[in-house]
Protein backbone atom coordinates (compact mmCIF):
# COMPACT_ATOMS: atom_id res chain seq x y z
CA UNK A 1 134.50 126.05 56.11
CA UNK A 2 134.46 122.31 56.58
CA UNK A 3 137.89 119.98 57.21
CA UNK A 4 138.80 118.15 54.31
CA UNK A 5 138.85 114.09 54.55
CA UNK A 6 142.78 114.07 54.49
CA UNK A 7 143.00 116.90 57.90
CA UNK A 8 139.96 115.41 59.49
CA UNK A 9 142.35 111.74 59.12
CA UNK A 10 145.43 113.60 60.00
CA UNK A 11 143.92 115.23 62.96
CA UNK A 12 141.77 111.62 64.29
CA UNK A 13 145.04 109.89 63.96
CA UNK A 14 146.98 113.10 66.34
CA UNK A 15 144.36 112.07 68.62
CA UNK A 16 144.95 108.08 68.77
CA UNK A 17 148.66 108.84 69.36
CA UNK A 18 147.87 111.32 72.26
CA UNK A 19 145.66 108.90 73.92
CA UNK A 20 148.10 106.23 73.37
CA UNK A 21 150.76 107.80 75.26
CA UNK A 22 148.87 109.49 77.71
CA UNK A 23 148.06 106.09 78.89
CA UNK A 24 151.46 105.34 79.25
CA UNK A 25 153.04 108.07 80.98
CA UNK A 26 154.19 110.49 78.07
CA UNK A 27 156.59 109.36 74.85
CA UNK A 28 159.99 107.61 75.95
CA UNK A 29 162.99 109.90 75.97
CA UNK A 30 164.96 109.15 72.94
CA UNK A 31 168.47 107.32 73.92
CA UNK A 32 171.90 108.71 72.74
CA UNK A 33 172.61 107.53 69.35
CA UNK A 34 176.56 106.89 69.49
CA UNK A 35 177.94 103.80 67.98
CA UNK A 36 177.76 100.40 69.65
CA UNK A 37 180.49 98.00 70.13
CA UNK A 38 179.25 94.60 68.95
CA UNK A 39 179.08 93.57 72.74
CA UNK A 40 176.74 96.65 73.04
CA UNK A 41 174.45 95.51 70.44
CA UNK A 42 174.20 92.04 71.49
CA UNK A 43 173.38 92.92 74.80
CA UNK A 44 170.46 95.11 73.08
CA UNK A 45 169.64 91.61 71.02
CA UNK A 46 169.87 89.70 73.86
CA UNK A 47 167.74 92.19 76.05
CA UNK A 48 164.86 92.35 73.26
CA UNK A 49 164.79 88.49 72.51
CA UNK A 50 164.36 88.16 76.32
CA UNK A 51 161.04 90.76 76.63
CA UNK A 52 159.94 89.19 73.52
CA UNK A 53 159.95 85.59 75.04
CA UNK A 54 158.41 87.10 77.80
CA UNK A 55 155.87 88.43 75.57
CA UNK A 56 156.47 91.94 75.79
CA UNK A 57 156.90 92.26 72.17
CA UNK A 58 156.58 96.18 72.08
CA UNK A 59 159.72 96.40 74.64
CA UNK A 60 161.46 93.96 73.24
CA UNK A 61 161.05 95.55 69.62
CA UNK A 62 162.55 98.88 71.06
CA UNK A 63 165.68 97.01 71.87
CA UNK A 64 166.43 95.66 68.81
CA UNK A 65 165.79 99.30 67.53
CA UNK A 66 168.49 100.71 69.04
CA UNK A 67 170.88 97.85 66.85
CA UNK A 68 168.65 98.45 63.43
CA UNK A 69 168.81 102.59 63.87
CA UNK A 70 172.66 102.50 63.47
CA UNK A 71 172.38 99.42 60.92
CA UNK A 72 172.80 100.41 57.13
CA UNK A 73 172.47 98.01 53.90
CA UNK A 74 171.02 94.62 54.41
CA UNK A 75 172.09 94.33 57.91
CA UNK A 76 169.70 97.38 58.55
CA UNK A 77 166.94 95.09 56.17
CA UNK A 78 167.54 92.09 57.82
CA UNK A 79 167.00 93.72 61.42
CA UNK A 80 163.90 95.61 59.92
CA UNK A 81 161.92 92.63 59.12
CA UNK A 82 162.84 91.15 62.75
CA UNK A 83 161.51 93.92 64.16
CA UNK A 84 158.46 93.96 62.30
CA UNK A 85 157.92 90.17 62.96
CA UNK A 86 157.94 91.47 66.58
CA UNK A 87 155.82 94.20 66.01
CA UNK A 88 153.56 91.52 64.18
CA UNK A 89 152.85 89.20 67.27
CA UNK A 90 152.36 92.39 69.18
CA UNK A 91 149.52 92.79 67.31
CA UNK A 92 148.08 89.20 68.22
CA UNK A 93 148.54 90.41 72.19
CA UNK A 94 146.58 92.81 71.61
CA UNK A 95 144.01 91.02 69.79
CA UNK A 96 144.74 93.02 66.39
CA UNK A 97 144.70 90.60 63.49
CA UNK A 98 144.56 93.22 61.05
CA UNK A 99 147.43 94.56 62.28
CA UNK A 100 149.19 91.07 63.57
CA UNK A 101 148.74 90.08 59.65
CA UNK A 102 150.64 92.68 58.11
CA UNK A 103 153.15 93.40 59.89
CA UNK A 104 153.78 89.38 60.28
CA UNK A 105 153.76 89.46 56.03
CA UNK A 106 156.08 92.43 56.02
CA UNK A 107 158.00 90.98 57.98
CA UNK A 108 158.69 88.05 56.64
CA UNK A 109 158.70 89.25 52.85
CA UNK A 110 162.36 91.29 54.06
CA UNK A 111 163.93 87.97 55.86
CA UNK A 112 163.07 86.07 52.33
CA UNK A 113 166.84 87.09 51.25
CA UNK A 114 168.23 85.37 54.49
CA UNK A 115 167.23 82.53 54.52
CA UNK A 116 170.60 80.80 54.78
CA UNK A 117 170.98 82.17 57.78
CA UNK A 118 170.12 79.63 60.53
CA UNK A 119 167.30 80.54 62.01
CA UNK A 120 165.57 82.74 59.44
CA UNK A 121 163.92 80.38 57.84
CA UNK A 122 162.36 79.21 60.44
CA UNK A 123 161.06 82.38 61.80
CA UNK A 124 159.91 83.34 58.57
CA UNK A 125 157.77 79.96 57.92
CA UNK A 126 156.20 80.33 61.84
CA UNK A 127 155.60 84.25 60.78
CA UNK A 128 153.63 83.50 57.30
CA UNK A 129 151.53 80.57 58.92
CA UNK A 130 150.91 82.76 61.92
CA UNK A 131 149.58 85.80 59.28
CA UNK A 132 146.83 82.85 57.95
CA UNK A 133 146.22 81.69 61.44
CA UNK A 134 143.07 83.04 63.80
CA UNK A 135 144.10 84.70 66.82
CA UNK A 136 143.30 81.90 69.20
CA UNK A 137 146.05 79.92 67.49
CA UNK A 138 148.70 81.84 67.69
CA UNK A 139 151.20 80.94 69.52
CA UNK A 140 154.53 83.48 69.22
CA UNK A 141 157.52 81.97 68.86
CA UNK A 142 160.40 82.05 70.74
CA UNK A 143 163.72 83.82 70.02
CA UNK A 144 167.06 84.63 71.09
CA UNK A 145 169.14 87.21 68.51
CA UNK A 146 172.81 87.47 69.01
CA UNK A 147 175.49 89.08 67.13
CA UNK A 148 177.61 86.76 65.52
CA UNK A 149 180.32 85.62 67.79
CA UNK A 150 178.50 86.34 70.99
CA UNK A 151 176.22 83.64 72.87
CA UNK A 152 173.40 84.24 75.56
CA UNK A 153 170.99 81.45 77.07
CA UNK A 154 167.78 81.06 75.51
CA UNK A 155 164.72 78.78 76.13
CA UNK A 156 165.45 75.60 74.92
CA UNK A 157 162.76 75.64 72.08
CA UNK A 158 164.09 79.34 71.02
CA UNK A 159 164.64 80.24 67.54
CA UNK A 160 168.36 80.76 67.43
CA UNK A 161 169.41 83.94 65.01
CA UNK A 162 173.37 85.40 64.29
CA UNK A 163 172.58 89.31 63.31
CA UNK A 164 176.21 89.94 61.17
CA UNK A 165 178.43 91.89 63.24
CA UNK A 166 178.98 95.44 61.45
């Protein structure tokens, strides 16, 4: 008896994932999900803004994960569509506009409701341009996220963003 459509998907798409971390040495151990003290988390931020700059937007996404798994409400929204901004221009590295396109748009349709933040804005206008753009003309921004309260040194033409502290 043949596969159906859906297994024959299911099972191609087992397969891409294999490969993928075959390549890369096996899946990453998960860390230890206790709480964070806000100096915790912004050292995460920090950490992932500072891959990201460096254009290691997959790294630097993983980071920010460990803040937006313990995150609830709209601080756990607001941190999703940061990381899927991320995720977004991690596409364009890889030369994935398909990819670089949505996740830029999904991105920036969950920072829409913080806008007043400072930064946000910002972001979100480079991110939406960026989803229309080609992939020659891309040019990811540059970030630093912080927790409230906390600063770290950025790149002078950095996209500054406060994450609330819990």
């Amino acid at each position: 008896m043949k596969p159906s459509a859906s297994r024959r998907a299911n099972q191609e798409t087992a397969e891409i994932s294999a490969r993928y971390w075959a390549e890369r040495g096996g899946k990453p151990v998960p860390r230890p999900r206790h709480p964070l003290t806000p100096s915790e988390e912004n050292a995460y931020l920090v950490k992932g803004s500072r891959l990201c700059n460096k254009r290691n937007f997959y790294e630097g996404h993983d980071e920010w994960e460990e803040v937006w798994r313990r995150a609830t409400g709209t601080r756990r929204r607001f941190l999703h569509g940061l990381i899927q901004v991320a995720v977004g221009y991690e596409h364009h590295r890889r030369g994935n506009v398909k990819g670089m396109r949505s996740l830029l748009r999904q991105g920036a349709k969950k920072l829409q409701h913080f806008t007043r933040r400072p930064g946000v804005r910002e972001l979100r206008a480079k991110a939406l341009a960026d989803a229309e753009g080609d992939l020659p003309d891309v040019v990811p921004p540059r970030l630093m996220l912080t927790i409230a309260g906390h600063t770290a040194t950025a790149p002078k033409d950095a996209i500054r963003i406060e994450v609330p502290p819990v």
